[in-house]
Protein backbone atom coordinates (compact mmCIF):
# COMPACT_ATOMS: atom_id res chain seq x y z
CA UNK A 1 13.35 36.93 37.65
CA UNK A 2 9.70 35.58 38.01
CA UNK A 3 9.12 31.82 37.70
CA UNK A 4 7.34 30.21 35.38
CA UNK A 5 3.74 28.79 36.23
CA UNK A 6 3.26 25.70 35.11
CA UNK A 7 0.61 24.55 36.72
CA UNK A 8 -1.76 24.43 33.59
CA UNK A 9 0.86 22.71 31.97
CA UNK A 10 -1.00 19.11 32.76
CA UNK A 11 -4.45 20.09 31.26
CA UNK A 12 -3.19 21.66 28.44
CA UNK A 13 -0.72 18.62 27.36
CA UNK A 14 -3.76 16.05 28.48
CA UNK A 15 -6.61 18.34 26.54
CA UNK A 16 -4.09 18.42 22.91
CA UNK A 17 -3.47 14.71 23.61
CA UNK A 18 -6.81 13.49 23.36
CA UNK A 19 -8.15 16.21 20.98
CA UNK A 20 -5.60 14.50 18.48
CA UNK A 21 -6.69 10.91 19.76
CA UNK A 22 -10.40 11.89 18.66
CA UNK A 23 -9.61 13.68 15.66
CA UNK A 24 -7.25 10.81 14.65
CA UNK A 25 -10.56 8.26 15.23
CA UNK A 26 -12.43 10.32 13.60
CA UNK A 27 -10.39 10.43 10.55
CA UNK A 28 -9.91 7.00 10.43
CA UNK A 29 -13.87 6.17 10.86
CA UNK A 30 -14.51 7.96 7.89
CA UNK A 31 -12.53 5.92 5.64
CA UNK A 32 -14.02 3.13 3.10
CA UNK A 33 -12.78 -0.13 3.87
CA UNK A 34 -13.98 -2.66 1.55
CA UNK A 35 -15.75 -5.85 2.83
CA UNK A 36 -14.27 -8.43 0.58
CA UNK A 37 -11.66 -7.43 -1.69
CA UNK A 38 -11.68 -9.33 -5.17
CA UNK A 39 -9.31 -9.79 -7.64
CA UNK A 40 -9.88 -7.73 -10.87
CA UNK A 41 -10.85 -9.88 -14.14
CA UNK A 42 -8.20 -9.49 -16.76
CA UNK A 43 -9.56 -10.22 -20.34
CA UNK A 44 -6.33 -11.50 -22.37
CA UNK A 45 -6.44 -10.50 -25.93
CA UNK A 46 -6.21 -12.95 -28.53
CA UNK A 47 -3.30 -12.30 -30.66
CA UNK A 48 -2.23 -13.93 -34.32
CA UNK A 49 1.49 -14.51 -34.95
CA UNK A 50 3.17 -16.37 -37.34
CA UNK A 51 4.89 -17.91 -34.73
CA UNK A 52 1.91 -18.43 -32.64
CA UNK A 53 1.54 -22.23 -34.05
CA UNK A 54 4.97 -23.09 -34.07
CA UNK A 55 7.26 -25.05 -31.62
CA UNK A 56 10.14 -22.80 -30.99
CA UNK A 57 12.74 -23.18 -28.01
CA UNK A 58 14.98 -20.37 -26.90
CA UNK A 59 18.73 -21.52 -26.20
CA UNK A 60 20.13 -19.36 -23.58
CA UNK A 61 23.88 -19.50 -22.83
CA UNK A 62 24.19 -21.84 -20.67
CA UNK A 63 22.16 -24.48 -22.22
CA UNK A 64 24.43 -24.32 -25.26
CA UNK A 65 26.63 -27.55 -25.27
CA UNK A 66 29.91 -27.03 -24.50
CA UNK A 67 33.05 -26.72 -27.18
């Protein structure tokens, strides 16, 4: 049974290494960074509720006095 030649094996594994190193770069040169990220302005609408004036409190559970 003939051997196997490996003695290409080196260039070939080197050569797909650094073809995916530079297509890797590339793809990551061509994406937009952006310089200085800001914070998007909300506008809050102004709603009218009946109980919009009004002091309410909410009594949860354990704020109830005990029995």
């Amino acid at each position: 049974m003939p051997q196997l030649d490996t003695s290409t094996w080196f260039i070939t594994i080197v050569s797909m290494i650094l073809t995916l190193f530079i297509m890797m770069q590339l793809k990551i040169s061509k994406h937009l960074y952006y310089i200085n990220p800001e914070p998007k302005t909300t506008k809050s609408m102004k709603s009218t509720t009946p109980w919009e004036n009004k002091w309410t409190k909410i009594y949860l559970p354990h704020s109830l006095p005990l029995r």
